[in-house]
Protein backbone atom coordinates (compact mmCIF):
# COMPACT_ATOMS: atom_id res chain seq x y z
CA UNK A 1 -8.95 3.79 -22.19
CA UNK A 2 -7.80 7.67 -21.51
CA UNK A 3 -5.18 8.47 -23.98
CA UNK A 4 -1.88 7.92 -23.16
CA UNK A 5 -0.80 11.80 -23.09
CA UNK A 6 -3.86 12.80 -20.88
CA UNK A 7 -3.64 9.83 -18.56
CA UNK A 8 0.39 11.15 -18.34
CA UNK A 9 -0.86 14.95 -18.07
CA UNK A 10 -3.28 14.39 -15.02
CA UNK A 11 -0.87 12.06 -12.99
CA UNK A 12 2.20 13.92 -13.32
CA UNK A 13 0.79 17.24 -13.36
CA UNK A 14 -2.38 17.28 -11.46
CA UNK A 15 -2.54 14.85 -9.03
CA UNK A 16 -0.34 15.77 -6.69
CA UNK A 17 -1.61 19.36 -6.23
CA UNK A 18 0.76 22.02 -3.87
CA UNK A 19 -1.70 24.65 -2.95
CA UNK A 20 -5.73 25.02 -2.68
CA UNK A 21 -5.86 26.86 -6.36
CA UNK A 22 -3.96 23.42 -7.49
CA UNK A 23 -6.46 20.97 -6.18
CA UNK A 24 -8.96 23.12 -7.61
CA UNK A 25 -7.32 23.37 -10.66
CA UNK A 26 -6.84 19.41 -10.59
CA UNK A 27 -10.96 19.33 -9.77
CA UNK A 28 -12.02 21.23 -12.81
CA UNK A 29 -9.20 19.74 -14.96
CA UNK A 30 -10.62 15.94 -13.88
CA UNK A 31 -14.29 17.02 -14.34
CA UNK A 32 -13.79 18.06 -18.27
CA UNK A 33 -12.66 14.30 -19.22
CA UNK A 34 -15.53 12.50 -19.96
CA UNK A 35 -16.61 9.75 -17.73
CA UNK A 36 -14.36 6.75 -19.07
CA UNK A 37 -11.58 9.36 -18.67
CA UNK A 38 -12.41 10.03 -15.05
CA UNK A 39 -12.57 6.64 -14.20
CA UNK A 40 -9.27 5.80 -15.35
CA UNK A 41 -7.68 8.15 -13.60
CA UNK A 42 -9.43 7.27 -10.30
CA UNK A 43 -8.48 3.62 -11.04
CA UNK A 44 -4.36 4.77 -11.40
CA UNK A 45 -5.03 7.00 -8.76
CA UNK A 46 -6.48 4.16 -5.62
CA UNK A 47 -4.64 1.39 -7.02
CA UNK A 48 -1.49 0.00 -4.98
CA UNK A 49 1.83 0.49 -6.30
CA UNK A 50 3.26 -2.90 -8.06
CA UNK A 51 6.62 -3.79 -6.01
CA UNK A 52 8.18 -5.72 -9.60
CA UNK A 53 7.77 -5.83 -13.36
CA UNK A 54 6.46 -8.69 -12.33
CA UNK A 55 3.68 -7.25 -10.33
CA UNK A 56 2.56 -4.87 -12.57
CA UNK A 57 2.81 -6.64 -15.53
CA UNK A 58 -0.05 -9.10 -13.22
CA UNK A 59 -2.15 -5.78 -12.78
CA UNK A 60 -5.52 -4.81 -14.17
CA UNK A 61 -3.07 -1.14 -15.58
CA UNK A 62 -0.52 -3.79 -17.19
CA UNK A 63 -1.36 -1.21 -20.68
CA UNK A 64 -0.16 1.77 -18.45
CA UNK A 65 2.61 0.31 -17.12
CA UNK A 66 4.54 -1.22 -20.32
CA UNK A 67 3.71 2.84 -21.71
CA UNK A 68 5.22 4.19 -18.56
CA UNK A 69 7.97 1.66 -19.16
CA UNK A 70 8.71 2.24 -22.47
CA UNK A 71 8.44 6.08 -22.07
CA UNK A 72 11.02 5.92 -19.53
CA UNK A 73 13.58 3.69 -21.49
CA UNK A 74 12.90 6.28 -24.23
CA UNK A 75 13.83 9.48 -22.66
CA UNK A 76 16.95 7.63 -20.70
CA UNK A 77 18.00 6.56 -24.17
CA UNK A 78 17.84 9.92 -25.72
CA UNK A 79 19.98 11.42 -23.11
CA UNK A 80 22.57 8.86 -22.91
CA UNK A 81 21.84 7.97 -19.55
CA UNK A 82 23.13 4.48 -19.88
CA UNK A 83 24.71 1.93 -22.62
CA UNK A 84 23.06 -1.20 -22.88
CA UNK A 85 25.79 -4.05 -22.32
CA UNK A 86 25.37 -7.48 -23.77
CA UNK A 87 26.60 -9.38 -20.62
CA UNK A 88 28.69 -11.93 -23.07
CA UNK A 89 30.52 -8.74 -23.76
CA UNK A 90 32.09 -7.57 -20.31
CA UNK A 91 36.01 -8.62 -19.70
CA UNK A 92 36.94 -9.28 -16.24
CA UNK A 93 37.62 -6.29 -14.32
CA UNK A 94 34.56 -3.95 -16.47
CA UNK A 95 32.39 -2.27 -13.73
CA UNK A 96 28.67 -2.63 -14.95
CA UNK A 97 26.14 -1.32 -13.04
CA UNK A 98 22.44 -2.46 -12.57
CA UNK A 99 19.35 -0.66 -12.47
CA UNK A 100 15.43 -0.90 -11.67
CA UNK A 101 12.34 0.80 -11.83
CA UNK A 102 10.91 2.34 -9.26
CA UNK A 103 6.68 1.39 -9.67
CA UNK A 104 4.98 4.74 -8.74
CA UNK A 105 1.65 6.40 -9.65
């Protein structure tokens, strides 16, 4: 399976090239993986979107998903972006607010 920080490198950063010289770029960048590698990324790449945790925890890129996941928590955790609440811990009148993922490749 492509490593986590290439598989992270070509869909953030490559597959969604702006210009001509990006999609080449993207092109050359895909075609120096090896062949596992460019599979991978063609899997991520023509697979639906889950719609729930649910859903892609059910899906063949379940390993992608709980990275993505846990990457995420990660870097909203190191800049404070929320406190995690134990719900037997709110008083009456405490605003908490929810949150979800949104599932996109």
């Amino acid at each position: 399976m492509l490593r986590d920080s290439l598989k992270a490198e070509a869909l953030t950063q490559y597959v969604m090239p702006t210009s001509e010289a990006g999609e080449l770029e993207y092109i050359a960048f895909i075609k120096s993986l090896p062949k596992e590698d460019q599979e991978d990324i063609e899997k991520l790449a023509t697979s639906p979107d889950p719609q729930s945790y649910q859903e892609a925890m059910r899906s063949e890129n379940k390993q992608d998903w709980m990275a993505a996941c846990e990457k995420e928590l990660d870097a909203m955790s190191e800049f404070k972006t929320f406190t995690d609440v134990d719900i037997g811990e709110v008083k009456p009148g405490d605003k908490v607010i929810g949150s979800k993922f949104v599932w996109k490749t």
